[in-house]
Each structure stands twice: as C-alpha cells, then as structure tokens.
N, C-alpha and C. Protein backbone atom coordinates (compact mmCIF):
# COMPACT_ATOMS: atom_id res chain seq x y z
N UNK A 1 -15.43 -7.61 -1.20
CA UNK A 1 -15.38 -7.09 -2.57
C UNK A 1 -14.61 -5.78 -2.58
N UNK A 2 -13.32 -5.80 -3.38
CA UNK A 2 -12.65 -4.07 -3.63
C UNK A 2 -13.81 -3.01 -3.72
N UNK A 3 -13.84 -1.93 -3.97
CA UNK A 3 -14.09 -1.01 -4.15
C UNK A 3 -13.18 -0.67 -5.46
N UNK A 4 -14.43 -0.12 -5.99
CA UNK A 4 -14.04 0.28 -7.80
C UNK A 4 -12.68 1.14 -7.72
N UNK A 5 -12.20 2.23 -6.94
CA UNK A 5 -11.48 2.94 -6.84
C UNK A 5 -9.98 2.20 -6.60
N UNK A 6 -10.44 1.59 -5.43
CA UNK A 6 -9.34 0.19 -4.91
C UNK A 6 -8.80 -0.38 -6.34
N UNK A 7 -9.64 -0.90 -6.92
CA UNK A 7 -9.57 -2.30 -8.01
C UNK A 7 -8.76 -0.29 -9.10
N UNK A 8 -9.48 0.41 -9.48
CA UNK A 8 -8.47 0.81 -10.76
C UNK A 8 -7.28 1.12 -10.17
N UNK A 9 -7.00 1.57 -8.52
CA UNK A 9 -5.55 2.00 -8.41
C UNK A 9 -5.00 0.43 -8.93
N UNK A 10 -5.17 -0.54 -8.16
CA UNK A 10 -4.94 -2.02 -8.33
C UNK A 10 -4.05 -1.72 -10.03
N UNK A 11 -5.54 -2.12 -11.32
CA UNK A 11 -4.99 -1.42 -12.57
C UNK A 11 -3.95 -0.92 -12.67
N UNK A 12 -3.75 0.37 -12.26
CA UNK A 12 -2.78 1.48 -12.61
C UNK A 12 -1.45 0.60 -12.40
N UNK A 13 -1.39 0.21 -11.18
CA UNK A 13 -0.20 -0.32 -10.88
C UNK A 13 0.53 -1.20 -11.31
N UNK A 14 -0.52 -2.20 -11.78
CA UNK A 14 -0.15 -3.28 -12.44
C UNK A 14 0.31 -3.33 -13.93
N UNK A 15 -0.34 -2.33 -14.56
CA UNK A 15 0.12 -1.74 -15.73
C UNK A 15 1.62 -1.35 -15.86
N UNK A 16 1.71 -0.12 -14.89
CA UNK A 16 2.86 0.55 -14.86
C UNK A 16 3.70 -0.16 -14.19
N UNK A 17 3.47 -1.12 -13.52
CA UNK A 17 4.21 -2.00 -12.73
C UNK A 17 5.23 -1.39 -11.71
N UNK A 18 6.63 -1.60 -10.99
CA UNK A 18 7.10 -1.76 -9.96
C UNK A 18 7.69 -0.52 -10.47
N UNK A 19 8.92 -1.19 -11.41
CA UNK A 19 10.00 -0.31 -12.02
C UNK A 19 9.19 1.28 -12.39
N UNK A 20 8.31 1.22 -12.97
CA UNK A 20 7.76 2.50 -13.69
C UNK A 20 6.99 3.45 -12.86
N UNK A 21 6.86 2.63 -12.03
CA UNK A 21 6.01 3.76 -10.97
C UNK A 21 6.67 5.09 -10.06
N UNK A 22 6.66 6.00 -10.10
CA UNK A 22 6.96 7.35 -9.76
C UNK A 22 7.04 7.61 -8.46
N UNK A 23 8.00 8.07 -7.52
CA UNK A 23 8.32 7.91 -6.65
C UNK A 23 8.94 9.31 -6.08
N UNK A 24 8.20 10.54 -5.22
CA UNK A 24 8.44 11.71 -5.25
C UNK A 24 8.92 11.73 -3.64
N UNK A 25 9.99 13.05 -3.47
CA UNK A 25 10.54 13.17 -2.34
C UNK A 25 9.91 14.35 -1.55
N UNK A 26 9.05 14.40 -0.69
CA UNK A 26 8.58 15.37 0.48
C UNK A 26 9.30 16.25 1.11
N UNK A 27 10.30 15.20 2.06
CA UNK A 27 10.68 15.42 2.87
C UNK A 27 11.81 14.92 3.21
N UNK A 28 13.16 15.34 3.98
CA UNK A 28 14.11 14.87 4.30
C UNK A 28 14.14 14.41 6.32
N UNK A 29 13.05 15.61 6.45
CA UNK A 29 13.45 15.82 8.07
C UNK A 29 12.19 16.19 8.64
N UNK A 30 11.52 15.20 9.25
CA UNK A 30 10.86 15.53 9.95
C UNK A 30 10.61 15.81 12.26
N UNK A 31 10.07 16.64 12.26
CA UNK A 31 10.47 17.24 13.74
C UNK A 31 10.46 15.93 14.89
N UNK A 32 11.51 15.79 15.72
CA UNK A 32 11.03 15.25 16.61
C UNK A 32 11.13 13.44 16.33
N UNK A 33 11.98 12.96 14.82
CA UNK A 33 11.42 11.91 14.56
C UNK A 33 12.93 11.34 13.59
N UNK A 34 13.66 10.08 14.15
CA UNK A 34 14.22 9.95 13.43
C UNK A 34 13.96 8.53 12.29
N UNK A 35 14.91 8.48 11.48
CA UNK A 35 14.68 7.35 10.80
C UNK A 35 16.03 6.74 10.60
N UNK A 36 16.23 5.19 9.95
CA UNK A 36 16.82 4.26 9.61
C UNK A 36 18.23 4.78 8.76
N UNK A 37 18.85 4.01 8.95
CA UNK A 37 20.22 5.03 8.29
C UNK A 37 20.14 4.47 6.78
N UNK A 38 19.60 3.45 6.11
CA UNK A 38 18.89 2.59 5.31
C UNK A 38 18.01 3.22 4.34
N UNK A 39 17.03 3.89 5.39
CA UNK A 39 15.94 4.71 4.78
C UNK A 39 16.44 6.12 4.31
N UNK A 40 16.98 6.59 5.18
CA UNK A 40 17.74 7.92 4.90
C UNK A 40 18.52 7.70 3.42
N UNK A 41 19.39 7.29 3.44
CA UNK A 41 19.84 6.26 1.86
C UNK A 41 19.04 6.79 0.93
N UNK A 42 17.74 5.64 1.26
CA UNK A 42 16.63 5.86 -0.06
C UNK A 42 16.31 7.38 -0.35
N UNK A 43 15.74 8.30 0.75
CA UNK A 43 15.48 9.75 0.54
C UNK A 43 16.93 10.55 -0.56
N UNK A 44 17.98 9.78 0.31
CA UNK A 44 18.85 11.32 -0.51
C UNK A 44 19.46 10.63 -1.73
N UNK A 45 18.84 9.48 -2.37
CA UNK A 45 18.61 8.46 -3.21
C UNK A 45 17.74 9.79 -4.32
N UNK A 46 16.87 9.62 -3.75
CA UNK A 46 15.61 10.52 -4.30
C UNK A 46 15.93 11.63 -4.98
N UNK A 47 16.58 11.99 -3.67
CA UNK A 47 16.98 13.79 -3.70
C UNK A 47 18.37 13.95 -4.88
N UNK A 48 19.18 12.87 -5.28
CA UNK A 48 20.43 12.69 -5.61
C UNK A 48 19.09 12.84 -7.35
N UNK A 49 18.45 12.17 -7.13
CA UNK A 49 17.76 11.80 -9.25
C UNK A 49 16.69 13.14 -9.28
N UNK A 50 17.00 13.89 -8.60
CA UNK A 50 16.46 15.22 -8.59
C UNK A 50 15.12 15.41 -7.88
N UNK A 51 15.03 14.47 -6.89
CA UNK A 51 13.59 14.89 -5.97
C UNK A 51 12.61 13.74 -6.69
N UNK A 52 12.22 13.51 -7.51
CA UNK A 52 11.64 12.85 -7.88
C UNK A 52 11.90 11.31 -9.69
N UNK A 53 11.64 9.92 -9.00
CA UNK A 53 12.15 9.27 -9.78
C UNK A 53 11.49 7.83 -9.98
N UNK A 54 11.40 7.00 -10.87
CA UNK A 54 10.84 6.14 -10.85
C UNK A 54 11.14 5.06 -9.99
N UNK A 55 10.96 4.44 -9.09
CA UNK A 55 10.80 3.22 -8.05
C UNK A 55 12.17 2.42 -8.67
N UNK A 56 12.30 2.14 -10.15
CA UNK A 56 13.64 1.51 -10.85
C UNK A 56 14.31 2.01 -10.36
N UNK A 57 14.39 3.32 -11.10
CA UNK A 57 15.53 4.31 -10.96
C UNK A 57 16.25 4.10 -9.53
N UNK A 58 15.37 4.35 -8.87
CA UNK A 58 15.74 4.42 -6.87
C UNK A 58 16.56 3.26 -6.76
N UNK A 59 15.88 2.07 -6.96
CA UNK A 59 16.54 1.13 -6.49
C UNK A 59 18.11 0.67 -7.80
N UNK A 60 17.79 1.51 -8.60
CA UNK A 60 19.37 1.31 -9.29
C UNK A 60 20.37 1.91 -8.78
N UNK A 61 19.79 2.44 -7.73
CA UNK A 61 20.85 3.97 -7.18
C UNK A 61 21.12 3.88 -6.50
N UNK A 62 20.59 3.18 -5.16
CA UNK A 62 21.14 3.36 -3.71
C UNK A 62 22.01 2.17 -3.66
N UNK A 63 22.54 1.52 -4.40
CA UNK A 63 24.14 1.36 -3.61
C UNK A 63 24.64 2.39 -4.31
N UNK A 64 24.82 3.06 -5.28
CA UNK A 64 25.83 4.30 -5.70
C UNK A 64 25.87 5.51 -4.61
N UNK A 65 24.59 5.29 -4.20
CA UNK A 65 24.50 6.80 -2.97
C UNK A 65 24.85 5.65 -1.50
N UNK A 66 25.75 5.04 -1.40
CA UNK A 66 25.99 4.28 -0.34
C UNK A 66 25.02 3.31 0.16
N UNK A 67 24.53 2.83 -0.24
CA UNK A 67 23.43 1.46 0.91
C UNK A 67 24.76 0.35 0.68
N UNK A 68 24.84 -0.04 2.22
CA UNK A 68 25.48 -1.25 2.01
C UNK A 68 24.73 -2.11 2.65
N UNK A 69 24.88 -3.33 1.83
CA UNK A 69 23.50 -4.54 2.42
C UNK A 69 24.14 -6.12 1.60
N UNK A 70 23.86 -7.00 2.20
CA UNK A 70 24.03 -8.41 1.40
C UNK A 70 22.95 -8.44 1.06
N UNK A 71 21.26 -8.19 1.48
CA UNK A 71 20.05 -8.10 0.63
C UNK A 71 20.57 -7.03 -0.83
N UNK A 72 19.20 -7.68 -1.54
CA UNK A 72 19.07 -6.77 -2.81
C UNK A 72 18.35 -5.38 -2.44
N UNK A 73 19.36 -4.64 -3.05
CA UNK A 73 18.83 -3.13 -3.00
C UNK A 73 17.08 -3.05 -3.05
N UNK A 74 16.41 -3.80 -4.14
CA UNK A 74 15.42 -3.59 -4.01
C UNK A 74 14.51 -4.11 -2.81
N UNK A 75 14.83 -5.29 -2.01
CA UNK A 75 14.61 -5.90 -0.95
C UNK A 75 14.55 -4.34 0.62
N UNK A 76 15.80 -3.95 0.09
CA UNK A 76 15.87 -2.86 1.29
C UNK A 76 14.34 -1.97 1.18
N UNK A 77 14.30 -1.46 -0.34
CA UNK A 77 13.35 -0.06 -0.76
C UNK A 77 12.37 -0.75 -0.21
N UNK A 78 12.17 -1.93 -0.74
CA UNK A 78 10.47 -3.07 -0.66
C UNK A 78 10.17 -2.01 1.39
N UNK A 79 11.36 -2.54 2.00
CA UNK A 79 11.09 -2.64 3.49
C UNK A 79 10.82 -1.47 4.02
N UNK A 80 11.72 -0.60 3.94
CA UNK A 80 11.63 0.96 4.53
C UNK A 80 9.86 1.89 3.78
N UNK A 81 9.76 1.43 1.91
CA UNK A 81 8.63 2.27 1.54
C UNK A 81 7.57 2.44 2.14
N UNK A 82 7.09 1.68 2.49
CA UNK A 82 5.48 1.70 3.07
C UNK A 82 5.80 2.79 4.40
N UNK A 83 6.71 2.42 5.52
CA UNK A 83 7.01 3.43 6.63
C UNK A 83 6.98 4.79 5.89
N UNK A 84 8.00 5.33 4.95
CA UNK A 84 8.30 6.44 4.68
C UNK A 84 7.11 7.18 3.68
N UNK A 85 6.37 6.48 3.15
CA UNK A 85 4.97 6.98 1.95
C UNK A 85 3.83 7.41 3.70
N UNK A 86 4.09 6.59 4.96
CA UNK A 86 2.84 6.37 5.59
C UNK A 86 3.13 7.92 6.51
N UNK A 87 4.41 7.69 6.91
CA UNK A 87 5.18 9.14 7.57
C UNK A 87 5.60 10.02 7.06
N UNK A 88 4.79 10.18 5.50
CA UNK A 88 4.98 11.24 4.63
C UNK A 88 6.41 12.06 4.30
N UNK A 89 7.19 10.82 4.22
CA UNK A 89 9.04 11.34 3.68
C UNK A 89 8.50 11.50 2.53
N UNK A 90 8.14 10.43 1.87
CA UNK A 90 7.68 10.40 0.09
C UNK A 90 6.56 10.09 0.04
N UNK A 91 5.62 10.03 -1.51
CA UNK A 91 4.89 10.08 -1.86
C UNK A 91 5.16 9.08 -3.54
N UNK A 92 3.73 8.20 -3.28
CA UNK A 92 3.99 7.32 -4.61
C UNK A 92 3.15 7.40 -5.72
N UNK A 93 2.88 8.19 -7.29
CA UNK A 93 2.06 8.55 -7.81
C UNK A 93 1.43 7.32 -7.80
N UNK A 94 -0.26 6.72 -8.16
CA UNK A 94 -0.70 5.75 -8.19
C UNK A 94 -0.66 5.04 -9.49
C-alpha cells in the first residue's frame, strides 16, 4: 500500500504532468565526478532557460544547445534525469 505522502506526490505529478513540471539547476560541477557529455547538454540546457525550467521547456531545447542523438530529445532527458536529480546536478519540484 503507498503511503499517503507517496500517493499525493503521485497526484501532483499527474496533474501537472511531464511537460509542466519544474525542473531546477544545482549544479554544474561536482568534485571528483564526471558526467555524460549528453547529460552535461541537459544541465547547460538548464542553465541556457535561466537555471531553472519546466521539464518541456528542457527537452525543447537541448538539440538547440547541441544534443545530437537519432533518439528523441525527450528519450535522452527520460535517461540521464533520475542519475542527475539522485547526484544532486538538479532538482525536480514535486
């Protein structure tokens, strides 16, 4: 069984859905630790819509800020987010 807290983030999300959800930039560089040239993309993606932007927004952007890929831009964000929210590059309002 969720947990009530679980189940309203659940809510929130589903409401605001994919596109609308808020998507804030931390960090560019962290010590000792590199990342994906892919992922890097997405951050200065971020940093390019002023640090902080909706999950749409991002993924309307990174081929303009260079991602090159035969996947869909959003296919890339889908892959790298969870790493970069967990290794605290970004942060995803709920």
């Amino acid at each position: 069984k969720e947990s009530s807290a679980a189940s309203d983030v659940y809510k929130r999300q589903a409401k605001n859905g994919f596109n609308n959800r808020k998507v804030t930039l931390i960090t560019k560089v962290i010590e000792n630790r590199k990342i994906a040239g892919q992922a890097m993309i997405i951050l200065n993606t971020i940093e390019a819509l002023g640090g902080s932007a909706t999950q749409g927004e991002v993924v309307d952007n990174l081929l303009a800020n260079g991602l090159k890929t035969v996947q869909s831009p959003k296919r890339i964000y889908d892959f790298y987010r969870k790493l970069l929210v967990e290794d605290e590059y970004i942060k995803l309002d709920a």
